[in-house]
Protein backbone atom coordinates (compact mmCIF):
# COMPACT_ATOMS: atom_id res chain seq x y z
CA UNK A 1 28.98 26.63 -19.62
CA UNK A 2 29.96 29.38 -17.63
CA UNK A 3 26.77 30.31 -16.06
CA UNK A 4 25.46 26.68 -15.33
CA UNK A 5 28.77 26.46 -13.16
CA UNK A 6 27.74 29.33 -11.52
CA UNK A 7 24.26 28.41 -10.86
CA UNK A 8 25.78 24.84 -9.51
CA UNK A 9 27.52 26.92 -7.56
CA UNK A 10 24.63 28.53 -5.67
CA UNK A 11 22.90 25.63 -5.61
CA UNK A 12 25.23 24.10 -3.66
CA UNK A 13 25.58 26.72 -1.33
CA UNK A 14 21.62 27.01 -0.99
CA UNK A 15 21.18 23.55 -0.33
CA UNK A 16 23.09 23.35 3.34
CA UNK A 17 20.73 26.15 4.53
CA UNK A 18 17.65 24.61 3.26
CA UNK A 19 18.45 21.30 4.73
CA UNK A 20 18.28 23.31 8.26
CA UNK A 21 15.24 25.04 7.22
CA UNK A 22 13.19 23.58 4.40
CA UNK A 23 10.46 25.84 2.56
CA UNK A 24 7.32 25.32 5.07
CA UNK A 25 3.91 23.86 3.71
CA UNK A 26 1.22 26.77 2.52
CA UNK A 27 -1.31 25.88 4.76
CA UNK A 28 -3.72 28.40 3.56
CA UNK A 29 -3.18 27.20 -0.15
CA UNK A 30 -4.17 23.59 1.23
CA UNK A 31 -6.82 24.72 3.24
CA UNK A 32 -8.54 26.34 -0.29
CA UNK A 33 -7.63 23.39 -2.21
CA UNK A 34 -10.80 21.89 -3.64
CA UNK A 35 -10.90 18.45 -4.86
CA UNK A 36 -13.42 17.90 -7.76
CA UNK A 37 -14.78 14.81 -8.68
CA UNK A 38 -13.20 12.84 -11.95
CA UNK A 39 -15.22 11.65 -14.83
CA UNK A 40 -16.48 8.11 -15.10
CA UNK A 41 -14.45 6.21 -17.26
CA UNK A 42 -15.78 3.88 -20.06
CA UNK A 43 -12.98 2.03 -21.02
CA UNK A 44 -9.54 1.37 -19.17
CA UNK A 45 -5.92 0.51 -19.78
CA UNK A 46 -3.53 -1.95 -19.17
CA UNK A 47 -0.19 -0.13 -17.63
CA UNK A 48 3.41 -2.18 -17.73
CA UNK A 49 6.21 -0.08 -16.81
CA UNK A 50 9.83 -0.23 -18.59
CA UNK A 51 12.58 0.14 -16.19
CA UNK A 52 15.47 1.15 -18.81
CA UNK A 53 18.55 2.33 -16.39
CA UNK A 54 19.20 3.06 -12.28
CA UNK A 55 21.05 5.61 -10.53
CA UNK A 56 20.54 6.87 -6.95
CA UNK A 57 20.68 10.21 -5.39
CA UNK A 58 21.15 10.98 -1.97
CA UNK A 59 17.52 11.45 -0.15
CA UNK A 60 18.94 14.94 0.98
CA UNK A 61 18.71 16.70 -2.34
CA UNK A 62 15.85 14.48 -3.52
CA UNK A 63 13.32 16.05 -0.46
CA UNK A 64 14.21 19.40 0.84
CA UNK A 65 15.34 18.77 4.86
CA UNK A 66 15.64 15.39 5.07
CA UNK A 67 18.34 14.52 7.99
CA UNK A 68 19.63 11.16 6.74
CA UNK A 69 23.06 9.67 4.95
CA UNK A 70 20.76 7.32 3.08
CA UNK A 71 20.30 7.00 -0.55
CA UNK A 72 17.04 7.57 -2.58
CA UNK A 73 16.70 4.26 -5.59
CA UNK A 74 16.01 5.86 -8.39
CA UNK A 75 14.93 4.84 -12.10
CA UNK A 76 14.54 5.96 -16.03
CA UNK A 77 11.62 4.02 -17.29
CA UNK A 78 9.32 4.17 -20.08
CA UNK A 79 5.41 3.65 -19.62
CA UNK A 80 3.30 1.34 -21.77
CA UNK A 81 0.03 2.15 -21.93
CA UNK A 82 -2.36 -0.47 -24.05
CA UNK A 83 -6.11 1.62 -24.95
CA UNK A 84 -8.85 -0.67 -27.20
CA UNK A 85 -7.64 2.53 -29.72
CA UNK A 86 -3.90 3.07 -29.64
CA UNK A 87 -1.07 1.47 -27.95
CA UNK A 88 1.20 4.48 -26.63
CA UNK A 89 4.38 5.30 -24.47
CA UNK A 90 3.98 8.03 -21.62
CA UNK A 91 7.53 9.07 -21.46
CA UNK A 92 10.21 6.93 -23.85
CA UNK A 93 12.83 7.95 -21.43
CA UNK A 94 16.15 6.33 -22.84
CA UNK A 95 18.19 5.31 -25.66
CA UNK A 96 21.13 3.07 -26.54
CA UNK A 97 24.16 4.85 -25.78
CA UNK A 98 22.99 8.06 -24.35
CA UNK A 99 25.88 8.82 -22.70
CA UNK A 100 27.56 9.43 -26.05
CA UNK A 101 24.02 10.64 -27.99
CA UNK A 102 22.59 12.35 -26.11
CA UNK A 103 24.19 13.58 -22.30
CA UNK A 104 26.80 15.64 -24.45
CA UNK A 105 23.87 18.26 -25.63
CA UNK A 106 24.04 18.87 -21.49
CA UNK A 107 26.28 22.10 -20.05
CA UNK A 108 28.68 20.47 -18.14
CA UNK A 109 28.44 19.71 -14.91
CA UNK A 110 24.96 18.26 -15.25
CA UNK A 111 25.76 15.50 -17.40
CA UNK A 112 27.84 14.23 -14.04
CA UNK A 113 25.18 15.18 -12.03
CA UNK A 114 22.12 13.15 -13.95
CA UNK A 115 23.79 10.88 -15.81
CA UNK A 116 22.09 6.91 -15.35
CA UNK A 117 24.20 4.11 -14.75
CA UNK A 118 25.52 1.47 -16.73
CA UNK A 119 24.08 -1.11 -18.08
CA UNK A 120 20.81 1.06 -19.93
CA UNK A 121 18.34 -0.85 -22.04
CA UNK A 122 17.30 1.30 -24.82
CA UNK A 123 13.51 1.54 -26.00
CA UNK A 124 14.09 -1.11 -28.61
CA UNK A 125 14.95 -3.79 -26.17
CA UNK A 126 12.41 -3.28 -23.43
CA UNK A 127 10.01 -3.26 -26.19
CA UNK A 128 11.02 -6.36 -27.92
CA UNK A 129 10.60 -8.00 -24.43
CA UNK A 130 7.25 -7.75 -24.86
CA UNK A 131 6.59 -8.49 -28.36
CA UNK A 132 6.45 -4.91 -29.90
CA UNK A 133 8.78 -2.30 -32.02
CA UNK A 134 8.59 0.86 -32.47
CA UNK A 135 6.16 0.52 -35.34
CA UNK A 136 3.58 -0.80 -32.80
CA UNK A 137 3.54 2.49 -31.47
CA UNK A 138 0.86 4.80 -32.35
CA UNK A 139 2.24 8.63 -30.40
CA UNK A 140 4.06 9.34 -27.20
CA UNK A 141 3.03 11.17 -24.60
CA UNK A 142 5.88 13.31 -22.65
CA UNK A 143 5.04 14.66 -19.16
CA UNK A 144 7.32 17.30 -20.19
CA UNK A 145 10.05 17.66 -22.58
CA UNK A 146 13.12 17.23 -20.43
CA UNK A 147 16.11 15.19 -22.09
CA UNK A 148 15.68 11.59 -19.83
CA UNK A 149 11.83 11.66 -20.89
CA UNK A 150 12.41 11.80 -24.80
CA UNK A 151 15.69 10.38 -25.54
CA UNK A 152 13.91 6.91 -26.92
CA UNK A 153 12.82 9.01 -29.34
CA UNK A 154 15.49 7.97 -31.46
CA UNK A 155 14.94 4.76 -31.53
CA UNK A 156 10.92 5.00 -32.51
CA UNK A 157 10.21 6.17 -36.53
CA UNK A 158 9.99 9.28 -37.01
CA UNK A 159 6.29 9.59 -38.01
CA UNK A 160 5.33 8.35 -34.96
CA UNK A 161 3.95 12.01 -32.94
CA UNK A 162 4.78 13.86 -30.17
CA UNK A 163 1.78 14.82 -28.20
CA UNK A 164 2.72 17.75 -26.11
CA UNK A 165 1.53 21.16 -24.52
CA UNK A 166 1.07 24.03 -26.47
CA UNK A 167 3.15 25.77 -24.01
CA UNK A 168 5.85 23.28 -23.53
CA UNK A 169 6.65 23.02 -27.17
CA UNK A 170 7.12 26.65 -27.10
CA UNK A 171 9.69 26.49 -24.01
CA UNK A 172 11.57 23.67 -25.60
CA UNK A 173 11.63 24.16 -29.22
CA UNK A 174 11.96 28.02 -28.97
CA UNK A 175 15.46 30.46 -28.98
CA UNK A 176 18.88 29.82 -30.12
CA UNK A 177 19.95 27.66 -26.77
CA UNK A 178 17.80 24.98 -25.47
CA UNK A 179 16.90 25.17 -21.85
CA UNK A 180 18.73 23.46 -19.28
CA UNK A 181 17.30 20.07 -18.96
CA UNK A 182 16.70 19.93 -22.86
CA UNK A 183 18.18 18.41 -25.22
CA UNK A 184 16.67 19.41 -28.52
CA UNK A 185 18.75 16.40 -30.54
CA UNK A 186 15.94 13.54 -29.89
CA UNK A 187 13.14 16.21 -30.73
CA UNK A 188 14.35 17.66 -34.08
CA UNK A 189 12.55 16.60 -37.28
CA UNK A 190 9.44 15.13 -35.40
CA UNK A 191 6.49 15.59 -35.62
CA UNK A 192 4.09 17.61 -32.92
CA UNK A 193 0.70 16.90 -31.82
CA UNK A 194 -0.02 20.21 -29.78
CA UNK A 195 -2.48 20.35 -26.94
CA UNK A 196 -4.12 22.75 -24.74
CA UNK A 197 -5.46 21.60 -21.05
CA UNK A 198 -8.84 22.72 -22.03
CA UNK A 199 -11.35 20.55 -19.80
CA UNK A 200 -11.85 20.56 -16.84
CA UNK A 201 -10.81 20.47 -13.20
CA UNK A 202 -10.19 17.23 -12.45
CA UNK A 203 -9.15 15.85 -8.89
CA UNK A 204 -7.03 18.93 -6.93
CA UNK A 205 -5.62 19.96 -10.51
CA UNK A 206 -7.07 23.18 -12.03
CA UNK A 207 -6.63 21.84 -15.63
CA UNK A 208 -7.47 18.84 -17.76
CA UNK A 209 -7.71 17.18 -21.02
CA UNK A 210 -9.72 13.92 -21.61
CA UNK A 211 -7.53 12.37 -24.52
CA UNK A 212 -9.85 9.46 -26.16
CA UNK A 213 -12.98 11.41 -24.92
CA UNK A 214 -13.92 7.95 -22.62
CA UNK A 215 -12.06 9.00 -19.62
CA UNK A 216 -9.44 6.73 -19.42
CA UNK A 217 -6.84 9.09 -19.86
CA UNK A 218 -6.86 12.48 -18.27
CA UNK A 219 -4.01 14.81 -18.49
CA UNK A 220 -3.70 16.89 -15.70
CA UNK A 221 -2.10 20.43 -14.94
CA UNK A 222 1.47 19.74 -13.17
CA UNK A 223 3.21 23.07 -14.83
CA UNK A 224 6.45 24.21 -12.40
CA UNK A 225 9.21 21.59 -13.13
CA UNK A 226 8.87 22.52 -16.86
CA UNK A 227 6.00 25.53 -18.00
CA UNK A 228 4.25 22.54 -19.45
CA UNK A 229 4.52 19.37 -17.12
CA UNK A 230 1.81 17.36 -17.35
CA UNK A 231 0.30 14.47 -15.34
CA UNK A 232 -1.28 11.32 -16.83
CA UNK A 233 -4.51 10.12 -14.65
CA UNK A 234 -5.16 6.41 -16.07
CA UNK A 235 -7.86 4.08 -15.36
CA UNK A 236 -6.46 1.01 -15.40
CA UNK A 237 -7.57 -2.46 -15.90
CA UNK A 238 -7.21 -3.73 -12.49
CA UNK A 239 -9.22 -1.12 -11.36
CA UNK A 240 -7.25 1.21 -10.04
CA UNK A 241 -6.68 5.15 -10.88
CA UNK A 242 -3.19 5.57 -11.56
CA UNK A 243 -1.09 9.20 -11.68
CA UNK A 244 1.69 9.07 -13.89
CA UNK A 245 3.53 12.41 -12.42
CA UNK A 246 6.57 12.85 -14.11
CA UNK A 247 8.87 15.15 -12.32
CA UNK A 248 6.73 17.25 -10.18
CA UNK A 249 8.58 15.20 -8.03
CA UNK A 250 11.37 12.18 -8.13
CA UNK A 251 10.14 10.33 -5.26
CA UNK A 252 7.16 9.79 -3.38
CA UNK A 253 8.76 11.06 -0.11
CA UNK A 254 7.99 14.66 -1.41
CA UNK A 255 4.03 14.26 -1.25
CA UNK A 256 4.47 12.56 2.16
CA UNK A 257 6.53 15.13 3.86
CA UNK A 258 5.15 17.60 1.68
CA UNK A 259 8.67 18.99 0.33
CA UNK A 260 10.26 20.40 -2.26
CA UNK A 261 13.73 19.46 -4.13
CA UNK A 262 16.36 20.95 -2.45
CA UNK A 263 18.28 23.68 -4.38
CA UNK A 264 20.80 21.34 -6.01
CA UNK A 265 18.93 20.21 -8.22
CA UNK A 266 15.70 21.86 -8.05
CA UNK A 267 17.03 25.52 -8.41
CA UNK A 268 18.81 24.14 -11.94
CA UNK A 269 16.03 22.16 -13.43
CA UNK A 270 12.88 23.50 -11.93
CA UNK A 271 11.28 26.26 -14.36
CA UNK A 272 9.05 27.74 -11.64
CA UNK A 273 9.60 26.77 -8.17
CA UNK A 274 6.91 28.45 -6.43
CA UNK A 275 4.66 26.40 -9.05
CA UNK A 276 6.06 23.83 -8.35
CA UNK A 277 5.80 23.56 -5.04
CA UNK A 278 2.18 24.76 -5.58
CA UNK A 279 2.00 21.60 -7.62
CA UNK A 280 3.83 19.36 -5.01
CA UNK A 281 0.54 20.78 -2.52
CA UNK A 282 -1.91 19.76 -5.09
CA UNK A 283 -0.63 15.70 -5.48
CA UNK A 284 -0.25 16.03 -1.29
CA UNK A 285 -3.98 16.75 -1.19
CA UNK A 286 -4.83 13.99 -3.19
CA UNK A 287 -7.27 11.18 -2.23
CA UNK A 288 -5.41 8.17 -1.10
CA UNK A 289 -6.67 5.81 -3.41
CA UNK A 290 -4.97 7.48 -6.45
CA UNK A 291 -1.52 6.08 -6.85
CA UNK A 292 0.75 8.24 -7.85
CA UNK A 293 3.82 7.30 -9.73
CA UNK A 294 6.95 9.34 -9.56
CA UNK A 295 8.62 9.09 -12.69
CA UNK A 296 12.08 8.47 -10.72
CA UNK A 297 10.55 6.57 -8.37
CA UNK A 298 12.33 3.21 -8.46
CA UNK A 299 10.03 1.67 -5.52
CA UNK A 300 6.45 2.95 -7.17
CA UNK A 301 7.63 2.05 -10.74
CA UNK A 302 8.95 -0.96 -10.40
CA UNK A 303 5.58 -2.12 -8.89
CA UNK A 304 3.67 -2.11 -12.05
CA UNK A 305 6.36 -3.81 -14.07
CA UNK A 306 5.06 -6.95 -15.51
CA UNK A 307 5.31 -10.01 -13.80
């Protein structure tokens, strides 16, 4: 407990600096950025997003250098994603109760820090308001292993898999002390479906992996908030190609202004900065017809809720 204190501590005092002088873009990493073209896609999905609990954050700490007193709307949501072959959930972010299951697994301060706001809707309810349980759920897909993107975990049977990175398992699941961000309660006794990013460049990501082989759903190298963060390209039924990103960043902001967290909280919960900002280049760089979902994001989730 000790040392995350400490390293709030620094945070903290990093952040006032940074907000005078933010990290600069790499212009020389953008200007080598490639962008490669993604495979046709022979069927498509139907996306509804779960909004599950809100908090906000001020938009100083969410994107590194921002002058403002404003607030940044944030979310925990769970995404629905209907194939012809499976119906799965790209991050089942929140349980009942999770203040008292799960944010205690958290060094303190951070439960105070990242905690949602009451009321939360755990996994069960949004899915019953649309017709499904848990047993209608064939896998999950995390973006990365991070407590807010599993904890509805415990509220789905526990044969239902885990499909996750190779590497990310490994960072998670491995040592005596779960890293900080992780909380290991939702994962234990389930079962894994590793991965490896083995296709691919797809887009400005170096990495890829086609998941029902008709390239609906590409997952897409996003490593630096977690060693195995992962983004979810969809080709949606409206016609649109959707970028479920996870945490690479919290808010949309970021890829405009082409910033990083500030220290408090990126120096605590980012893995890898410098990959991470790397990644932040990569979704900048992106053409603008891919929409790209924050999984924070209250104002880009809440837009493909369902009607």
């Amino acid at each position: 407990m000790l040392s995350t204190v400490l390293a709030c501590c620094i945070a903290v005092a990093t952040t006032g600096p940074r907000l005078l002088w933010p990290r600069g873009a790499d212009t020389a990493f953008l200007a080598e950025l490639e962008c490669a073209p993604v495979p046709p896609a022979h069927n498509t999905v139907a996306l509804t997003a779960l909004t599950q609990a809100e908090l906000s954050a001020p938009t100083t700490i969410i994107a590194e250098g921002v002058w403002t007193l404003r607030s940044t709307p944030l979310t925990m949501s769970t995404f629905l994603i209907r194939h012809p072959e499976a119906t799965f959930l790209v991050d089942p972010a929140i349980c009942a109760g999770v203040h008292e299951r799960v944010l205690p697994e958290l060094p303190f301060p951070v439960p105070l820090l990242v905690g949602p706001d009451s009321p939360v809707h755990g996994l069960s309810e949004v899915l019953a308001a649309h017709d499904l349980t848990g047993n209608d759920i064939d896998f999950v897909l995390p973006t990365h292993l991070h407590w807010d993107h599993v904890a509805g975990l415990y509220e789905l049977p526990g044969l239902v898999p885990i499909r996750v990175p190779t590497v990310e398992y490994s960072w998670a699941m491995t040592g005596s002390h779960a890293p900080l961000g992780v909380a290991r309660g939702p994962l234990r006794g389930r079962a894994f479906d590793l991965y490896e990013l083995d296709g691919p460049p797809v887009l400005t990501f170096a990495r890829s992996h086609d998941l029902f082989g008709d390239g609906s759903v590409l997952i897409v190298d996003l490593a630096g908030h977690t060693p195995g963060s992962v983004g979810v390209l969809l080709a949606v039924d409206d016609g649109s190609r959707v970028l479920l990103a996870g945490d690479a960043v919290w808010s949309t902001l970021q890829i405009d202004l082409l910033r990083e967290k500030a220290p408090l909280l990126g120096e605590l919960l980012d893995a890898d900065r410098n990959r991470a900002f790397e990644t932040i280049h990569r979704l900048h760089a992106l053409p603008a017809e891919i929409e790209v979902i924050p999984g924070h994001d209250r104002t880009a989730v809440t837009a493909r809720t369902a009607p």
